[in-house]
Protein backbone atom coordinates (compact mmCIF):
# COMPACT_ATOMS: atom_id res chain seq x y z
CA UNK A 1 33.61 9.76 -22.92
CA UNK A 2 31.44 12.47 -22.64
CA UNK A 3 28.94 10.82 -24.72
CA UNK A 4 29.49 7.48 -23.20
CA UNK A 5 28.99 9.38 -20.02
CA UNK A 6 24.92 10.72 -21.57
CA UNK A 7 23.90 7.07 -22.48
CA UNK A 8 24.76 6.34 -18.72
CA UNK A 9 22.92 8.52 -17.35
CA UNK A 10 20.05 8.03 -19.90
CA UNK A 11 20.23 4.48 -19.01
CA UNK A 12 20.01 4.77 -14.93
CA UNK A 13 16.98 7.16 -15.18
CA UNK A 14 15.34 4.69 -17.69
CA UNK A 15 15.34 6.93 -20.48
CA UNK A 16 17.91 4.70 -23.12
CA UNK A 17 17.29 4.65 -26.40
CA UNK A 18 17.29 1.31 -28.44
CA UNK A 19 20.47 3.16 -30.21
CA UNK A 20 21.82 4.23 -27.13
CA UNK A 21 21.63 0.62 -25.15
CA UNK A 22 23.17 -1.15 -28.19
CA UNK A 23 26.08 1.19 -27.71
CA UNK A 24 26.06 0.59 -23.89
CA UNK A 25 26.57 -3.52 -24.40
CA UNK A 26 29.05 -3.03 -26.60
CA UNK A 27 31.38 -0.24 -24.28
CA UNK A 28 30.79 -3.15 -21.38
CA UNK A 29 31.85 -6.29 -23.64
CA UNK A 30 34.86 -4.33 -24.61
CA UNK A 31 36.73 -4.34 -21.20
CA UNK A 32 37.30 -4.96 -17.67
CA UNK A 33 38.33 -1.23 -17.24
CA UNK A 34 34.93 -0.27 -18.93
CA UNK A 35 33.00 -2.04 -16.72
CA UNK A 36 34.53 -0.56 -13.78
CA UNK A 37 34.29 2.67 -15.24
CA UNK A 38 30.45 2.04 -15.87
CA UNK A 39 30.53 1.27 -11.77
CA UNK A 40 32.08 4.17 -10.77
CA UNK A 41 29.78 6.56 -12.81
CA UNK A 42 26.24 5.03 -11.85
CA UNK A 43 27.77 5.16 -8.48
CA UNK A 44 28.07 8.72 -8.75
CA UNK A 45 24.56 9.18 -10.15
CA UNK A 46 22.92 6.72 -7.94
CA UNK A 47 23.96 8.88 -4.86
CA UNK A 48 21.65 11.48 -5.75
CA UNK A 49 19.21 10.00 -5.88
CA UNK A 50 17.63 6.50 -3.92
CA UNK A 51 14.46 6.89 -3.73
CA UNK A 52 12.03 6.39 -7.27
CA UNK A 53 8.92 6.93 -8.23
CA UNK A 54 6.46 3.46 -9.92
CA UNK A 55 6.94 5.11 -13.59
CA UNK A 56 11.15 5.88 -12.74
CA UNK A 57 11.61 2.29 -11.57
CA UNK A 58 9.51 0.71 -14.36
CA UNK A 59 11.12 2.49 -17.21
CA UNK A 60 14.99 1.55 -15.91
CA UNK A 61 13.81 -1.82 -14.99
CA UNK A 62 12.24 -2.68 -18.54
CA UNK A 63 15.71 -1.36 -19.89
CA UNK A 64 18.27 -3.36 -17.37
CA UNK A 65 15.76 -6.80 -18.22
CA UNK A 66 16.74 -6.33 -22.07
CA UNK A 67 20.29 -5.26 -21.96
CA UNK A 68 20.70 -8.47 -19.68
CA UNK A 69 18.95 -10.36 -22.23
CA UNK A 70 21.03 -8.88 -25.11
CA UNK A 71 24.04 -9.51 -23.06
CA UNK A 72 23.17 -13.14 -22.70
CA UNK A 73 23.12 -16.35 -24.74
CA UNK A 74 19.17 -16.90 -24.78
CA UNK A 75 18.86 -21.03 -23.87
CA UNK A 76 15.62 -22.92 -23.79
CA UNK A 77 15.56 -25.88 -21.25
CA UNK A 78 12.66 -28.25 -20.73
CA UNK A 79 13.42 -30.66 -18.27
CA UNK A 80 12.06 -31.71 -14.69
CA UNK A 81 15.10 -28.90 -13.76
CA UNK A 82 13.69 -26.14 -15.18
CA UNK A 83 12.21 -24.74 -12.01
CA UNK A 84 16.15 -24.99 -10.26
CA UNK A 85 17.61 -23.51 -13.55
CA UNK A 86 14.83 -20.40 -13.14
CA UNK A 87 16.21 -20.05 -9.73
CA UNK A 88 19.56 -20.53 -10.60
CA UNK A 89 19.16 -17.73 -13.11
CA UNK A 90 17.63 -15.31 -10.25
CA UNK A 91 20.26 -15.68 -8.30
CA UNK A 92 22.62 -15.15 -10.96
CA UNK A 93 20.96 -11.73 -12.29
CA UNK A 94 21.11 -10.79 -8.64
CA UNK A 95 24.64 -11.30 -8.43
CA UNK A 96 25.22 -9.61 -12.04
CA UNK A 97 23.61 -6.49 -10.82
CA UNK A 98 24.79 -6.80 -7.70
CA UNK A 99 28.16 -6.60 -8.74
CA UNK A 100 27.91 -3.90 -11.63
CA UNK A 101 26.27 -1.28 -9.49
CA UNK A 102 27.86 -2.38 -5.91
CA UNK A 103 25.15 -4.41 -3.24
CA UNK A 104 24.73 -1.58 -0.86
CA UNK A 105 23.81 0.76 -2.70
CA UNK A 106 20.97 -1.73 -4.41
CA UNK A 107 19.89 -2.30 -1.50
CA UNK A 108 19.51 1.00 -0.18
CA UNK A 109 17.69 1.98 -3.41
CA UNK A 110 13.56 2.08 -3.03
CA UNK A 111 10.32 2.62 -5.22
CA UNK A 112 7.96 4.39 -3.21
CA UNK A 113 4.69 4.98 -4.36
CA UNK A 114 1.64 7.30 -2.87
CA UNK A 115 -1.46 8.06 -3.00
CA UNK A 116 -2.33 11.65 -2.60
CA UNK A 117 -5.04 12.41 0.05
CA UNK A 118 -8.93 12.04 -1.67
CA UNK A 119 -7.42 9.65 -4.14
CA UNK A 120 -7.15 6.18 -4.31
CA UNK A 121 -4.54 4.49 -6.99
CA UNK A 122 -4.36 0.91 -7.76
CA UNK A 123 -0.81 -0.43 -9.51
CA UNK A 124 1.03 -3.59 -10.09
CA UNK A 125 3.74 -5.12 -8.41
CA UNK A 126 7.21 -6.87 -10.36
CA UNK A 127 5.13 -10.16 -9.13
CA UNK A 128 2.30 -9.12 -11.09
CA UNK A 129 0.00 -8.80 -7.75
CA UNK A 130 -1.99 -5.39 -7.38
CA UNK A 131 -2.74 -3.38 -4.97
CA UNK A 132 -4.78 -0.34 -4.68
CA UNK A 133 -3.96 2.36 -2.45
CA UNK A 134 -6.23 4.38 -0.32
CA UNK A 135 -6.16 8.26 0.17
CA UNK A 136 -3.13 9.51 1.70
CA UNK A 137 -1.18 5.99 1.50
CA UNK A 138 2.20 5.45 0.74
CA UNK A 139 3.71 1.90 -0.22
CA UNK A 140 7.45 1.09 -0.57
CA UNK A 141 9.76 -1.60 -1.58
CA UNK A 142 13.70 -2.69 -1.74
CA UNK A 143 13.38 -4.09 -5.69
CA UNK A 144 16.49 -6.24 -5.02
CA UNK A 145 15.10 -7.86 -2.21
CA UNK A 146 11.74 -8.14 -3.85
CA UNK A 147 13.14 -10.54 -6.25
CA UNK A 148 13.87 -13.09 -3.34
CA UNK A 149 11.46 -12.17 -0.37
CA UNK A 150 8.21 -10.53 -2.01
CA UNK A 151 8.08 -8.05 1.35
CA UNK A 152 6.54 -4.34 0.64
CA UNK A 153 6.08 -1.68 3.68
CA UNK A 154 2.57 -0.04 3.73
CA UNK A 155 2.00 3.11 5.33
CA UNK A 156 -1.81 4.20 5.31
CA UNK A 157 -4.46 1.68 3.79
CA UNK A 158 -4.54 -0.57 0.76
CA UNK A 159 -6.08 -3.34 -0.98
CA UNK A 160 -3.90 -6.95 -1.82
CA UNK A 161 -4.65 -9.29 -4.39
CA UNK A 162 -1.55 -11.35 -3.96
CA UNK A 163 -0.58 -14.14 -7.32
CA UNK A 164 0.64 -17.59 -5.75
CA UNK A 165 4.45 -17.41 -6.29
CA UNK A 166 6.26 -21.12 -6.03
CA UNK A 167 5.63 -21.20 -2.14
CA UNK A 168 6.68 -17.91 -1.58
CA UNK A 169 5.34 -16.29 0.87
CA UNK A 170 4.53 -12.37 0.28
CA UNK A 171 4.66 -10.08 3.37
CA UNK A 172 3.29 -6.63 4.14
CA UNK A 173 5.16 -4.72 7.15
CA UNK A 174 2.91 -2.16 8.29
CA UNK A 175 3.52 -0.17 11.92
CA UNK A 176 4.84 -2.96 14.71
CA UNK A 177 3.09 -6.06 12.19
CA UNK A 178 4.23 -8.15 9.84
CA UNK A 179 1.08 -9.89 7.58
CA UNK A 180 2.21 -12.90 5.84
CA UNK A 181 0.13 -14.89 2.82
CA UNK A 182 0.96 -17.08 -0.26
CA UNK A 183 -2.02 -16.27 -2.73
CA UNK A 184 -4.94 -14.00 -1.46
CA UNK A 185 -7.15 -11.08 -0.97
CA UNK A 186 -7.37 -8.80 1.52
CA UNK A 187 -7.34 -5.76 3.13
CA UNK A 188 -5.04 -3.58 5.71
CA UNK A 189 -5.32 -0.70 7.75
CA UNK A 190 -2.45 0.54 8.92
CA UNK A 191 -2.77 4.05 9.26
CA UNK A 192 -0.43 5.74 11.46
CA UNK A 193 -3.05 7.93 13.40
CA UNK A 194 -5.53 5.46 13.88
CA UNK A 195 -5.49 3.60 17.55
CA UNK A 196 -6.06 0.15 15.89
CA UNK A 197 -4.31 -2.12 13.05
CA UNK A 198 -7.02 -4.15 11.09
CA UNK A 199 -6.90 -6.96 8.75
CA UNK A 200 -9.75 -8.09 6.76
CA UNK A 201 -9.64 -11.42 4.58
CA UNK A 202 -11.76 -11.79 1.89
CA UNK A 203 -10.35 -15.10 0.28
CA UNK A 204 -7.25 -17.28 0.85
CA UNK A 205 -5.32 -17.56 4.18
CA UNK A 206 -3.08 -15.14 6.65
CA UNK A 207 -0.74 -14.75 9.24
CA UNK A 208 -0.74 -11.48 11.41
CA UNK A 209 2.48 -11.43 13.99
CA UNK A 210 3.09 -8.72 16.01
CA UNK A 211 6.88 -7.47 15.46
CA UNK A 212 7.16 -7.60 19.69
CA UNK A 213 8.62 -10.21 21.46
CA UNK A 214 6.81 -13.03 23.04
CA UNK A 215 3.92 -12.88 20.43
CA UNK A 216 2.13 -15.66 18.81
CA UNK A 217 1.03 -15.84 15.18
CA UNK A 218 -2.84 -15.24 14.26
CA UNK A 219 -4.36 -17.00 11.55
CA UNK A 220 -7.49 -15.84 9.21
CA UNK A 221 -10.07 -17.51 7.45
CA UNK A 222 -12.04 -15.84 4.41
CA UNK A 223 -14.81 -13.82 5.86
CA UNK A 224 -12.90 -12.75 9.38
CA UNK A 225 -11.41 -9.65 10.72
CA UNK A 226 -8.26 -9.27 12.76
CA UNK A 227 -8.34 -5.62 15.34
CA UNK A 228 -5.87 -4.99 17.02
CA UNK A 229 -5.37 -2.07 19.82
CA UNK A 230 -1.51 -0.96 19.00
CA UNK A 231 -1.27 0.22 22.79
CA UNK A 232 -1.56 -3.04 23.71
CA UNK A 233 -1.83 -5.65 21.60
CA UNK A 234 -5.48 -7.17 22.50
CA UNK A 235 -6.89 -8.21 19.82
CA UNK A 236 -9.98 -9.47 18.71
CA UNK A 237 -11.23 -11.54 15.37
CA UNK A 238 -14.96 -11.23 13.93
CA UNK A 239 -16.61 -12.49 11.13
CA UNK A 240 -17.76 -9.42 9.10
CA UNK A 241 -19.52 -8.51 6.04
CA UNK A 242 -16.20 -7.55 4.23
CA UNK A 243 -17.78 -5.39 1.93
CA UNK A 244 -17.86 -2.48 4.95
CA UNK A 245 -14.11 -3.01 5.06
CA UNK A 246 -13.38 -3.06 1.29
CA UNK A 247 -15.85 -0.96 -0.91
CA UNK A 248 -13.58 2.33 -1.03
CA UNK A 249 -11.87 0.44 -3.65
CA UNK A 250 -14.50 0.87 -6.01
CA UNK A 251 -15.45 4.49 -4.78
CA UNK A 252 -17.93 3.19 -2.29
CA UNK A 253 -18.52 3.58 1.34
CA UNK A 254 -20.69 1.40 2.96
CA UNK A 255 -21.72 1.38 6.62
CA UNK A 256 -24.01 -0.09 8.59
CA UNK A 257 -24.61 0.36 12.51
CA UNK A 258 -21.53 2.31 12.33
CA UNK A 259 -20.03 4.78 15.01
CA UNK A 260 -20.14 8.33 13.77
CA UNK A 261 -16.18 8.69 14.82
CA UNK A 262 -15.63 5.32 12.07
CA UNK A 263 -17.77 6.95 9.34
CA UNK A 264 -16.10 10.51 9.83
CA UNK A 265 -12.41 8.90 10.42
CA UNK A 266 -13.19 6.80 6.74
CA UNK A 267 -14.87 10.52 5.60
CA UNK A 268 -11.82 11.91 6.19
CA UNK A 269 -9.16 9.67 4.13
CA UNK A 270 -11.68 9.77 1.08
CA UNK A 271 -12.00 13.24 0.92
CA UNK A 272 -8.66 14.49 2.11
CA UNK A 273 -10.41 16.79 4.64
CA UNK A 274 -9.73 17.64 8.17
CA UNK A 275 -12.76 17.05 10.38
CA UNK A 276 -12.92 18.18 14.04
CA UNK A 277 -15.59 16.80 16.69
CA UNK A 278 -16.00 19.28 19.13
CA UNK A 279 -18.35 17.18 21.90
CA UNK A 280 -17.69 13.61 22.95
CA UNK A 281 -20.95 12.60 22.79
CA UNK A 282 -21.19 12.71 18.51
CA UNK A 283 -18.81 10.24 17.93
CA UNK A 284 -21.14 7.70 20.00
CA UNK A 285 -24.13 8.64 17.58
CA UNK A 286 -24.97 5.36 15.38
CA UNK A 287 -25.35 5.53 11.32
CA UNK A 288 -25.70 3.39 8.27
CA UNK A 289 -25.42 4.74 4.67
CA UNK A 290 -23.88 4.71 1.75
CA UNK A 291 -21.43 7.51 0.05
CA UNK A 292 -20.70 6.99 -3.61
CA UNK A 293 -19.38 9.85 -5.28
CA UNK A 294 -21.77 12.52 -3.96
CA UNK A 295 -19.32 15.64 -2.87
CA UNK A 296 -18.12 16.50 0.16
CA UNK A 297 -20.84 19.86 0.64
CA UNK A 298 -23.92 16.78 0.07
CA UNK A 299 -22.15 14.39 2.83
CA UNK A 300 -21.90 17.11 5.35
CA UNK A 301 -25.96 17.76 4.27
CA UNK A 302 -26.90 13.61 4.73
CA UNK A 303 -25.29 14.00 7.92
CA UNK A 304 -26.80 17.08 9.46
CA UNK A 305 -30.51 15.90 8.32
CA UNK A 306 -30.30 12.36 10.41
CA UNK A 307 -28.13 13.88 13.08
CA UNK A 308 -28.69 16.70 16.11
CA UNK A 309 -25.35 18.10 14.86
CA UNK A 310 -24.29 21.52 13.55
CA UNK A 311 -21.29 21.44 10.81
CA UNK A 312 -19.43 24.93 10.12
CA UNK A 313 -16.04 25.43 8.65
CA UNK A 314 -13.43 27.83 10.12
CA UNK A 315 -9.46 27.96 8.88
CA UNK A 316 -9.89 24.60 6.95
CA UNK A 317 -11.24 22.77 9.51
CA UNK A 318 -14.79 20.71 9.45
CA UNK A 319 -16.33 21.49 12.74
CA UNK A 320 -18.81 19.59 14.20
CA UNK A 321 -20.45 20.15 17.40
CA UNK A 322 -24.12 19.30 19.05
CA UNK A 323 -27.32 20.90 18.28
CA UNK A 324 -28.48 20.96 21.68
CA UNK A 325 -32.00 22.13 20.72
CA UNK A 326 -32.50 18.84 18.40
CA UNK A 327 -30.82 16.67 20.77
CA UNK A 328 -33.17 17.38 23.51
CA UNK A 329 -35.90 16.84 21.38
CA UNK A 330 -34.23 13.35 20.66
CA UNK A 331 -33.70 12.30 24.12
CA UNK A 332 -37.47 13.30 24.82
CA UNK A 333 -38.84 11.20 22.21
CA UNK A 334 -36.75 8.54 23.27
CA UNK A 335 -37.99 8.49 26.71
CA UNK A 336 -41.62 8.27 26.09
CA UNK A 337 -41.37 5.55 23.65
CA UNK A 338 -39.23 4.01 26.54
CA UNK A 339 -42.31 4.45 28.75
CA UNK A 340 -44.89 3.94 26.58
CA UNK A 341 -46.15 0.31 26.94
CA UNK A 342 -47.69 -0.38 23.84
């Protein structure tokens, strides 16, 4: 048993050999009392651990998809039931692995998968949609329930470019929203910290509903932004050049007539920094540029040069506060080309 007991263990953390998973077939064919034993002991291992990383969940999947197909009969069917026989055959790998590894714990098991702040990662999901990640984002899912209701939680920002599934819908559940699409692209911002959820659709269709009661459903069209306050659920939809909302996915910032508070709050997430604004009056300031992959130290210079604003840092904090001297000057020049008629 005690090697029995290795191959297990191997095979749960999705490290089996092709040796060791031809042993594991044949110790389940054998008998009823193996396969319970096999239940017990995953059980055991499981309950350490429920939570996996992309590359965990990956490996153990691609190694539970061939021992099912090894422990199988392979058929080929071509007839107008083929699509009812591929369901047929979800449902009945659902139940297989359901039942040799117990439901609840399945569906208490989760792939989570981050991105670290200043770092954006794109992956793929078991639908073969991908997403990319923005700094400081985390994305989960249930992979049992994925197989029947495509629905991921987003915490942070990310990027969807969602494959049409048979009429499934795929959802996103991010803070009190749920976003709802069959096969598109677009873009969410969920962020905890930030006083608005947004949605931005570049192609295909949506549905935004609020998780509160009493709420009705919002639909998209390519082209269109969704805003919504989270304090109160006023919302408003504009049609926007989505390339302001979506560039960080190629390393890009873009803005344009921006609010100094937006570009710093975007500044922030890309380079993983803490920023702090120490008068009001700065984040009303207007800017439009464009950060590719210039560092941080040459961002902070752009910013000082078009702004009145003095940047220092002090206990890993970006300060920013007013140059009072240049502002003047500023307000001065603005008021005598506000009275000067020509």
């Amino acid at each position: 048993m005690v090697k029995i007991n290795k191959i297990i263990d191997a095979y749960i953390r999705g490290r089996a050999s092709e040796e060791e998973q031809s042993i594991l077939i044949n110790f389940l064919r054998s008998s009823e009392e193996n396969k319970k034993y096999f239940r017990a002991k995953t059980k055991t291992i499981q309950s350490e651990k429920s939570t996996y990383s992309l590359e965990e969940w990956e490996a153990w999947h691609r190694i539970k998809n061939k021992l099912l197909g090894q422990a199988t009969d392979k058929t080929k069917i071509s007839s107008p039931w083929m699509a009812l026989y591929k369901m047929a055959s979800v449902i009945a790998i659902i139940l297989l692995i359901a039942g040799l590894y117990g439901l609840p714990k399945l569906q208490q098991q989760k792939v989570s998968i981050s991105a670290n702040p200043g770092q954006t990662l794109k992956m793929t999901l078991p639908d073969s949609s991908t997403v990319i990640l923005n700094s400081n984002t985390t994305l989960e899912y249930h992979p049992l329930a994925f197989m029947v209701n495509r629905s991921i939680i987003l915490k942070g920002e990310a990027f969807f470019d969602i494959r049409k599934k048979n009429n499934t819908a795929f959802r996103v559940k991010a803070d009190n929203y749920v976003v709802k699409v069959l096969g598109t692209r677009f873009n969410v911002n969920a962020y905890t910290s930030n006083k608005n959820f947004s949605v931005v659709l570049e192609e295909g269709k949506v549905q935004v509903k609020s998780k509160a009661r009493n709420q009705n459903t919002i639909c998209l069209r390519p082209g269109e932004m969704l805003d919504i306050q989270k304090k109160d659920n006023r919302h408003k939809i504009s049609k926007v050049n989505t390339r302001l909302y979506t560039s960080w996915k190629e390393g890009l910032l873009y803005f344009y007539d921006s609010q100094f508070d937006d570009v710093i709050n975007r500044v922030e997430k890309r380079y993983g920094a803490k920023f702090l604004i120490e008068d009001e009056v700065i984040n009303k300031f207007i800017i439009s540029t464009t950060i590719k992959d210039e560092p941080l130290e040459k961002v902070l210079d752009l910013m000082k040069n078009v702004l009145p604003i003095k940047i220092n840092e002090k206990e890993g904090i970006i300060r920013i506060h007013l140059d009072q001297e240049r502002y003047n000057k500023y307000l001065k020049q603005k008021t005598n080309r506000t009275l000067d008629p020509g």
